[in-house]
C-alpha atoms as a PDB file:
ATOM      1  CA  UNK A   1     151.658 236.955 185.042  1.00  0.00           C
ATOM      2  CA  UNK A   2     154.535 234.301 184.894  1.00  0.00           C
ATOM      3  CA  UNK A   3     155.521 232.159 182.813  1.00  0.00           C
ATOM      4  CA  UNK A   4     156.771 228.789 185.378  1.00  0.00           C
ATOM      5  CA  UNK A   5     159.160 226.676 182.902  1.00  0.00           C
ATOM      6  CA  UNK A   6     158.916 222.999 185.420  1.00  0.00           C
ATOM      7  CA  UNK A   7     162.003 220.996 185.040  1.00  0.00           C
ATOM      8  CA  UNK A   8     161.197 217.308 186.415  1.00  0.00           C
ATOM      9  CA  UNK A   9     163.668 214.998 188.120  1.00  0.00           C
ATOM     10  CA  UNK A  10     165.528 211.902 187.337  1.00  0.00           C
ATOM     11  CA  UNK A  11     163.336 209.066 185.478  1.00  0.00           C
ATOM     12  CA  UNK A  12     160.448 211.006 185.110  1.00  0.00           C
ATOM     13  CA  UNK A  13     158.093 213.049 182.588  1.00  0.00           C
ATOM     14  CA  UNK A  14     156.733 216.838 182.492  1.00  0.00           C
ATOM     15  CA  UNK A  15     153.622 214.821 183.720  1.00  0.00           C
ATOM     16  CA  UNK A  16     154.338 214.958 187.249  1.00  0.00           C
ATOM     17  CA  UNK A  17     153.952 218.802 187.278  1.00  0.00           C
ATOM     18  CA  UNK A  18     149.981 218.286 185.672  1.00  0.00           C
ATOM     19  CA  UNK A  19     148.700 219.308 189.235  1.00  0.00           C
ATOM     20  CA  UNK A  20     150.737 222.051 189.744  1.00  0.00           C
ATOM     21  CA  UNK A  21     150.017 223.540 185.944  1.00  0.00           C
ATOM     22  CA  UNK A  22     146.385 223.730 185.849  1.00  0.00           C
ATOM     23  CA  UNK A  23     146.576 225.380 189.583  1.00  0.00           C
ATOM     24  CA  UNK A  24     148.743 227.561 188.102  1.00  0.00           C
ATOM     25  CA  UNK A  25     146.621 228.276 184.919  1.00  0.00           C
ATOM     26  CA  UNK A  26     143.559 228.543 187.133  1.00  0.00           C
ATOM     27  CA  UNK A  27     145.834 231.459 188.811  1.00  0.00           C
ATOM     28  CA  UNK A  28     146.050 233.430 185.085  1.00  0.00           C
ATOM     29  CA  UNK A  29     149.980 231.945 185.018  1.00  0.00           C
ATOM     30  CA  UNK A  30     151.289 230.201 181.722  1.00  0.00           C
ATOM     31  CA  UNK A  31     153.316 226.990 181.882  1.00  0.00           C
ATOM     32  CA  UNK A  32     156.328 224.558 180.379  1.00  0.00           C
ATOM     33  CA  UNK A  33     156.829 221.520 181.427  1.00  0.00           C
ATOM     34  CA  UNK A  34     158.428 219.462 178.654  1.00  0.00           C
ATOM     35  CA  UNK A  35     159.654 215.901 178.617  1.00  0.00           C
ATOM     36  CA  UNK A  36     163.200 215.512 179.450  1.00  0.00           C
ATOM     37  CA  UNK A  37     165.219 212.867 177.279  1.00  0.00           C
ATOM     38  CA  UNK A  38     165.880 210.828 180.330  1.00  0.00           C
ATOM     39  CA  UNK A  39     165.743 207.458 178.575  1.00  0.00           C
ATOM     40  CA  UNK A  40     167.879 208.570 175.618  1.00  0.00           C
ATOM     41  CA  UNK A  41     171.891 207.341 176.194  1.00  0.00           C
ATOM     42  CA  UNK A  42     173.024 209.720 174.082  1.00  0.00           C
ATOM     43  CA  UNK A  43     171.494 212.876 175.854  1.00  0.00           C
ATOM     44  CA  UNK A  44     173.290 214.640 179.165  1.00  0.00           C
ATOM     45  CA  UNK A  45     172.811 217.905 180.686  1.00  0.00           C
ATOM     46  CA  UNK A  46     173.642 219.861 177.542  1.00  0.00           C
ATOM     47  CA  UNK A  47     170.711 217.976 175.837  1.00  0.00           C
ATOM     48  CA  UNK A  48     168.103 218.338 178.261  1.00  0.00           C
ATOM     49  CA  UNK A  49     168.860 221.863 178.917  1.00  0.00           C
ATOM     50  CA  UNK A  50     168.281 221.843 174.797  1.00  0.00           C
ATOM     51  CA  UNK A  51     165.121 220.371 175.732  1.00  0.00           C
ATOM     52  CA  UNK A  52     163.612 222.829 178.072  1.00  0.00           C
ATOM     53  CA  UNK A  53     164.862 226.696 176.281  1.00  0.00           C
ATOM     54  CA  UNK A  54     163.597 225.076 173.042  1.00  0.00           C
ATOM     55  CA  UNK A  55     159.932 224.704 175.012  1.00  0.00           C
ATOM     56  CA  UNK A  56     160.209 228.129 176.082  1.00  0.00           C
ATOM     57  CA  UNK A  57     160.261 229.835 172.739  1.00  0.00           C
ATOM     58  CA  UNK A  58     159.692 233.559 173.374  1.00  0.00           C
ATOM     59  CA  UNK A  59     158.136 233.187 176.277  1.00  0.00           C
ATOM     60  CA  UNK A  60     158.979 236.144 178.918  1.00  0.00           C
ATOM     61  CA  UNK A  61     159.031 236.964 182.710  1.00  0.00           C
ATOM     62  CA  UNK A  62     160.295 233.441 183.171  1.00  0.00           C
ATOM     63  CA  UNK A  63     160.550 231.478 186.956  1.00  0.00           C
ATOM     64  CA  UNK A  64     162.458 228.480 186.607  1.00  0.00           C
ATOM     65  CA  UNK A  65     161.588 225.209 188.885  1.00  0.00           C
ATOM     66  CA  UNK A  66     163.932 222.404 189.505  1.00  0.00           C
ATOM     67  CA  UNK A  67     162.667 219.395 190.937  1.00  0.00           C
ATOM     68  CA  UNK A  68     165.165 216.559 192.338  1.00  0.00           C
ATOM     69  CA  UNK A  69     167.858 215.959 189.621  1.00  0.00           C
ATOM     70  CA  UNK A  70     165.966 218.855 187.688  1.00  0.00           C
ATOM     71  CA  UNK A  71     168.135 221.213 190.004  1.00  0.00           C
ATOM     72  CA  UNK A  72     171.424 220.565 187.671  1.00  0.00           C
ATOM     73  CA  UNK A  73     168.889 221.475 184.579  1.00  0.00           C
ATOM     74  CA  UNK A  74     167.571 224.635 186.079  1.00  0.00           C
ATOM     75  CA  UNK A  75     170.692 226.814 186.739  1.00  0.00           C
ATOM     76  CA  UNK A  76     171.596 225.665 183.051  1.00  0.00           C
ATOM     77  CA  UNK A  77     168.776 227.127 181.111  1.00  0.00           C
ATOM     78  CA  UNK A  78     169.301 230.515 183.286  1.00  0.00           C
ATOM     79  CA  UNK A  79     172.134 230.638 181.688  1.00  0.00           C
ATOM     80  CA  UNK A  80     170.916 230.589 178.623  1.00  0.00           C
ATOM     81  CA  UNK A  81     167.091 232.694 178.557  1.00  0.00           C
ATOM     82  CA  UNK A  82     166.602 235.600 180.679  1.00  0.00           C
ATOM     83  CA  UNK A  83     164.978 234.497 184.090  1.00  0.00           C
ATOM     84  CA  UNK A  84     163.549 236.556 186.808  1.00  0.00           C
ATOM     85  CA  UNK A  85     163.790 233.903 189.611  1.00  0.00           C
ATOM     86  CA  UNK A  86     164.994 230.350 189.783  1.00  0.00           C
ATOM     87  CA  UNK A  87     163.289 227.502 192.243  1.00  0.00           C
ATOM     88  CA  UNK A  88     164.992 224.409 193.350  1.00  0.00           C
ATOM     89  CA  UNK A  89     161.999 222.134 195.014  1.00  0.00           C
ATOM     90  CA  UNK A  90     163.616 219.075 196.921  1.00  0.00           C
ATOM     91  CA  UNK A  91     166.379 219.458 195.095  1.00  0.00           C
ATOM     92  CA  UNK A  92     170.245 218.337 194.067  1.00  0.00           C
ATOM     93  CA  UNK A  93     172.275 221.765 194.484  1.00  0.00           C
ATOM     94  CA  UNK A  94     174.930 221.035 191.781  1.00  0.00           C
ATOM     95  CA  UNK A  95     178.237 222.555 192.458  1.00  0.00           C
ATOM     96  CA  UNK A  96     179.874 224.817 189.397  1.00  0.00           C
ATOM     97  CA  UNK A  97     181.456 221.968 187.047  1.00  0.00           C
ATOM     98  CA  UNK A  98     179.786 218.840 188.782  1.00  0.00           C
ATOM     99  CA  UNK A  99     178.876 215.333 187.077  1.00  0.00           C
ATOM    100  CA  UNK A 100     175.993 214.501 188.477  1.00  0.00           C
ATOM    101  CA  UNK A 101     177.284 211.079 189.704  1.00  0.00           C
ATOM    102  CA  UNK A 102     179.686 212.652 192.218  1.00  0.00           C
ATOM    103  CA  UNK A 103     176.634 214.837 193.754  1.00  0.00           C
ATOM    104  CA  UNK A 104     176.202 212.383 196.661  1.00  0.00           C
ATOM    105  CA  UNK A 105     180.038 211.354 197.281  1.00  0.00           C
ATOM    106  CA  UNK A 106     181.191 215.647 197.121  1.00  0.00           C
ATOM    107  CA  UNK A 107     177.698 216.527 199.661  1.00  0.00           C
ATOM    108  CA  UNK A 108     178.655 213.715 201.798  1.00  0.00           C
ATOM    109  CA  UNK A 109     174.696 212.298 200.694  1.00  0.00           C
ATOM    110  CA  UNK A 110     176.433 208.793 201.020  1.00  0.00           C
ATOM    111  CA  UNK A 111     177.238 209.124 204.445  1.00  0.00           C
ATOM    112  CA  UNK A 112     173.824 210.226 205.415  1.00  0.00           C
ATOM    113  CA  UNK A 113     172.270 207.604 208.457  1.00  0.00           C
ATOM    114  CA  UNK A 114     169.157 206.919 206.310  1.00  0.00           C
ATOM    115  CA  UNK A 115     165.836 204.195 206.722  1.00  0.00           C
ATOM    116  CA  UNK A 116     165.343 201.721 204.319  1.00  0.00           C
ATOM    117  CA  UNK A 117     162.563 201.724 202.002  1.00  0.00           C
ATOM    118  CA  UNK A 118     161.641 198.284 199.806  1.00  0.00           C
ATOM    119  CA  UNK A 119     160.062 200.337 196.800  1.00  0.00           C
ATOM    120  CA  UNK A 120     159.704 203.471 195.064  1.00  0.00           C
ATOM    121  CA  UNK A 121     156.244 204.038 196.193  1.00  0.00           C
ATOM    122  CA  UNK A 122     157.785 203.889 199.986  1.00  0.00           C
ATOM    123  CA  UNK A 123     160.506 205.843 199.138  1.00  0.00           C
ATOM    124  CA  UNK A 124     159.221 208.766 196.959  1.00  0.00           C
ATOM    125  CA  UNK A 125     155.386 208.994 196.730  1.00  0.00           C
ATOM    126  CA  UNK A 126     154.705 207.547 200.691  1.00  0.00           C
ATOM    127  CA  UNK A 127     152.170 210.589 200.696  1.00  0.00           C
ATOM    128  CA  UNK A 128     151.186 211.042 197.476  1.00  0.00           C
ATOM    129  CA  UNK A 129     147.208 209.290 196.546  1.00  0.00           C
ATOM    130  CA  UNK A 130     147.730 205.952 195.196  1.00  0.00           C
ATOM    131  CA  UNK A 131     146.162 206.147 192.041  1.00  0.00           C
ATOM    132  CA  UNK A 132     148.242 209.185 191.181  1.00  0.00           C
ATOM    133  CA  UNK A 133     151.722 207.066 192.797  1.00  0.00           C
ATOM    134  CA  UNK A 134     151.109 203.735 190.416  1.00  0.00           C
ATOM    135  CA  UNK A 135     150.206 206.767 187.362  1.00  0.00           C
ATOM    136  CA  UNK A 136     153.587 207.541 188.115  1.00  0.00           C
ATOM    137  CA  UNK A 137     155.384 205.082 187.764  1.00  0.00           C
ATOM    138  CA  UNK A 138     153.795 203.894 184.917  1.00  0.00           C
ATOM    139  CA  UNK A 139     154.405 206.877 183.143  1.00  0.00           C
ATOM    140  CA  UNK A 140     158.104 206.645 184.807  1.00  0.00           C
ATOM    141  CA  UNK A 141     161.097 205.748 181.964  1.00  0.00           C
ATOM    142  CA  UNK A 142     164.076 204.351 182.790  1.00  0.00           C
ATOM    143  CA  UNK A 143     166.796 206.800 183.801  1.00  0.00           C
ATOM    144  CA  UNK A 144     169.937 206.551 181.747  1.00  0.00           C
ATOM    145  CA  UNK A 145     173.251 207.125 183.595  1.00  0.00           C
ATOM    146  CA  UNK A 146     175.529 206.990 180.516  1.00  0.00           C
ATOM    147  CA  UNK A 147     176.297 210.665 180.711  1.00  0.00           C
ATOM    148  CA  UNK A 148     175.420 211.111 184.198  1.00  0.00           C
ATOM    149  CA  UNK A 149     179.187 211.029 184.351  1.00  0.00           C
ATOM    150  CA  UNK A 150     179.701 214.078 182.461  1.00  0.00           C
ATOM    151  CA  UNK A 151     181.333 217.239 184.496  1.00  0.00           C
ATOM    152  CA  UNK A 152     178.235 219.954 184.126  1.00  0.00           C
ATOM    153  CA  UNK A 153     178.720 223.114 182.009  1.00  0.00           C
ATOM    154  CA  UNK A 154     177.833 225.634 184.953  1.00  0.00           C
ATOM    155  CA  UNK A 155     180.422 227.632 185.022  1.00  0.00           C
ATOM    156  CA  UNK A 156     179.040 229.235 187.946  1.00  0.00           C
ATOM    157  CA  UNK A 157     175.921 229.891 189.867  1.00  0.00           C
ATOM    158  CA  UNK A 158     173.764 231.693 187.428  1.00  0.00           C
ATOM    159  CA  UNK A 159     173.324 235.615 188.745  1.00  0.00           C
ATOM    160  CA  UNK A 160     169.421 234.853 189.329  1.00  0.00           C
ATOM    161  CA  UNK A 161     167.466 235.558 192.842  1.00  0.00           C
ATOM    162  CA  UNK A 162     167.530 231.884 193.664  1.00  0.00           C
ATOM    163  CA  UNK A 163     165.011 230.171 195.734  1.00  0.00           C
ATOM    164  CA  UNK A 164     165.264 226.718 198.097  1.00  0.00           C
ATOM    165  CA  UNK A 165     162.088 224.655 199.369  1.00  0.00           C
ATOM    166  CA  UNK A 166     162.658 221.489 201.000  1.00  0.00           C
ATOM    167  CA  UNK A 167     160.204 219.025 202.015  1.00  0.00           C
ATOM    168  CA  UNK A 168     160.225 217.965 205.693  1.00  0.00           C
ATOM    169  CA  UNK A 169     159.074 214.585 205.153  1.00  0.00           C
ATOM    170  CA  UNK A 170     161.472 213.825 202.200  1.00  0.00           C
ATOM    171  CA  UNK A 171     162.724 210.636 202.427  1.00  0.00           C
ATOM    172  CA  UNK A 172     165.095 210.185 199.351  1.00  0.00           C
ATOM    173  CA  UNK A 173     166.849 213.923 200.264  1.00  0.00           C
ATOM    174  CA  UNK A 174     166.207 214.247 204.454  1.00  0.00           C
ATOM    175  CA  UNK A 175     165.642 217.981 205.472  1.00  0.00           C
ATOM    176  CA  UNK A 176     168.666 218.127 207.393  1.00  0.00           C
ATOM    177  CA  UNK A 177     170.839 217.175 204.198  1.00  0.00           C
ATOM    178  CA  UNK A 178     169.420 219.576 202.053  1.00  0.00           C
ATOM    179  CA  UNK A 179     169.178 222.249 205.176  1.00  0.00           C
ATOM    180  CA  UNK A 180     173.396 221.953 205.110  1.00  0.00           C
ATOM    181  CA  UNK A 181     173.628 221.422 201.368  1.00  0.00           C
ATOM    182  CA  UNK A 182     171.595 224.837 200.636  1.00  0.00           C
ATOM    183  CA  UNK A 183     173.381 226.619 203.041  1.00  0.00           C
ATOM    184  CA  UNK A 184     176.900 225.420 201.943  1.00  0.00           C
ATOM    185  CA  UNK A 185     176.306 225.519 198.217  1.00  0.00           C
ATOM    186  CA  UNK A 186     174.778 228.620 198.256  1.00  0.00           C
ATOM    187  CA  UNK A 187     174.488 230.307 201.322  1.00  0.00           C
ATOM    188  CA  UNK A 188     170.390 230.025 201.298  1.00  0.00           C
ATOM    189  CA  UNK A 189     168.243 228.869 204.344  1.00  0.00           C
ATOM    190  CA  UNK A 190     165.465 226.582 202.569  1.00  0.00           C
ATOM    191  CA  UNK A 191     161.934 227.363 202.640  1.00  0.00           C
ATOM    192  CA  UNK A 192     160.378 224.064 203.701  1.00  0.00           C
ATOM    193  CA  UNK A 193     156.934 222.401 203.124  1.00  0.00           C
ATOM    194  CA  UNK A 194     155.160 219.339 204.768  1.00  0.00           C
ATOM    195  CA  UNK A 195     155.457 216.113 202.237  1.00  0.00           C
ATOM    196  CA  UNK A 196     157.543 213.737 201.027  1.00  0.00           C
ATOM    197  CA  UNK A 197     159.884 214.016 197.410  1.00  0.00           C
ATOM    198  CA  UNK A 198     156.924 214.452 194.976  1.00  0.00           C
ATOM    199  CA  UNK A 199     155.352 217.702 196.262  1.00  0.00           C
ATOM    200  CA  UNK A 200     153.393 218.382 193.012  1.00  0.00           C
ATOM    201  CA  UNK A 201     151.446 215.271 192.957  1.00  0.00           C
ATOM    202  CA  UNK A 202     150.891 215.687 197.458  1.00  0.00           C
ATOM    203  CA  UNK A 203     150.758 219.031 197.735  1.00  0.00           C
ATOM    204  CA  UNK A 204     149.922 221.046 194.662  1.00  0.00           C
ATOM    205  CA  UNK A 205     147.874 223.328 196.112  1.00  0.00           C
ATOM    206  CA  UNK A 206     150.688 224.089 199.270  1.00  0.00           C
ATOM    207  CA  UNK A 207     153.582 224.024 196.662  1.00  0.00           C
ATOM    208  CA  UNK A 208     151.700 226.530 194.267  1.00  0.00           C
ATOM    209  CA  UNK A 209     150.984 228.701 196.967  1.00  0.00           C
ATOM    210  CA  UNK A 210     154.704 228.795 197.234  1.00  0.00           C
ATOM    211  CA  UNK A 211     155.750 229.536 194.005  1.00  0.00           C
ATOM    212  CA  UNK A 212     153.011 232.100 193.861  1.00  0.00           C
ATOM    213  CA  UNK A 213     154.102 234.216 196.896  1.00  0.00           C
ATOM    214  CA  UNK A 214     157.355 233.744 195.308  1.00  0.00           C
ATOM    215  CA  UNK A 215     156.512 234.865 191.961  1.00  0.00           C
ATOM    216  CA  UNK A 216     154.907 238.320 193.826  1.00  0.00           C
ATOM    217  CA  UNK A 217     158.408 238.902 195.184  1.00  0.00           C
ATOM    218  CA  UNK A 218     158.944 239.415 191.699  1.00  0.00           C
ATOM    219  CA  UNK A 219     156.196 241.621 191.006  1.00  0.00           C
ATOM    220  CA  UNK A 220     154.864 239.145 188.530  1.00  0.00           C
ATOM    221  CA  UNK A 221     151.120 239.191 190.365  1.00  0.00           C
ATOM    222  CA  UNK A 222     148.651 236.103 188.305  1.00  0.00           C
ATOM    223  CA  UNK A 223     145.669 237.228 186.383  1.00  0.00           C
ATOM    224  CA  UNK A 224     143.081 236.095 188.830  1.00  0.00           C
END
C-alpha cells in the first residue's frame, strides 16, 4: 500500500483530488490532500510545504503528486519526509532556487504561440463535467501572489525517482512546452494522458491508473 500525499495547484483546494482519493481508497491506498494556504498573503512556499509534511504525520511509503503550481510544493516536502517516488501531473518544473513568478519568463512559457480562452472553464476544465467545473470554481480561492516573488528553497532536485505526466489536451501548459520543459529541467520524457489541466476531476479513473502502475514500480502493490 501507498500512502499518495496530493499537492493541488495555484487557487485551488485539496478538493479537486476527491475523485482521485476515493479511487485510490477503493484500491486499499491511503491519502493526503490538505488545503494549501493559497489565499493567505503572508504564506509562500515555505508555508505551504508546512502545510502538506504537517498532514502527513507518520505516515510511510510516501508518493508525492504535484499538480500545476503544486510542482514547486512537491520537490519541497521530499526534502523534508522520506519519499519513495515523486509525481509532477501537468505540472510547473521549478528550477533549483526559482520564484515562482519568473517560471514562465526563465521556460520561455511567455513566448509560447497560444489560443485564447474567455474563461476559466474554457481554459482549464474544457473537459471536465460541468457540474463538477462550476463546483470548482466555487470552491476556488483567490490566489495570492505576494510571495509568489520569493526565490524557492530547493536547493536542488530532491534525490527521488521522479515521475512526469502531461496532458495532451492541456491548454494552460501545451504538451509541447512541458515535453521541452521536462526534458530540459530534468532530463525526463513525460508520460502523457488524454485531457485537459484538471485530470483528477476528467480523468480520475485514467490518472489513477497511472499513479497506480507507478506506485508498482515501487513495489508498493494496493490492498485490493
Amino acid at each position: 500500500m501507498a500512502t499518495f500525499v496530493l499537492i493541488h495547484g495555484a487557487g485551488d483546494v485539496g478538493w479537486y483530488w476527491h475523485l482521485v482519493e476515493a479511487e485510490l481508497h477503493a484500491r486499499g491506498h491511503d491519502t493526503v490532500s490538505p488545503d494549501l494556504p493559497c489565499d493567505d498573503d503572508s504564506a509562500g512556499l515555505p508555508e505551504y510545504t508546512d502545510t502538506v509534511t504537517k498532514a502527513i504525520v507518520d505516515r510511510t511509503d510516501l508518493i508525492v503528486v504535484g499538480h500545476s503550481l503544486g510542482g514547486f510544493t512537491a520537490p519541497l516536502v521530499c526534502d523534508r519526509v522520506a519519499v519513495r517516488l515523486l509525481v509532477l501531473v501537468a505540472p510547473m518544473i521549478p528550477a533549483p532556487g526559482e520564484a515562482p513568478a519568473d517560471y514562465s519568463a526563465h521556460t520561455g512559457y511567455d513566448q509560447e504561440v497560444q489560443d485564447g480562452y474567455d474563461d476559466d472553464i474554457a481554459l482549464f476544465y474544457q473537459d471536465v463535467p460541468p457540474d463538477l467545473a462550476a463546483e470548482a470554481l466555487k470552491r476556488a480561492p483567490a490566489q495570492s501572489g505576494a510571495r509568489m516573488r520569493e526565490p524557492s528553497p530547493l536547493k536542488a532536485w530532491p534525490d527521488v525517482p521522479t515521475r512526469v505526466l502531461i496532458c495532451r489536451d492541456d491548454r494552460m501548459f501545451p504538451v509541447g512546452f512541458l515535453r521541452r520543459v521536462a526534458r530540459e529541467r530534468l532530463g525526463i520524457t513525460p508520460d502523457e494522458i488524454d485531457g485537459g489541466h484538471a485530470p483528477a476531476l476528467s480523468r480520475p479513473h485514467e490518472l489513477v491508473d497511472r499513479l497506480e502502475a507507478y506506485a508498482a514500480e515501487q513495489g508498493l502493490l494496493g490492498a485490493h
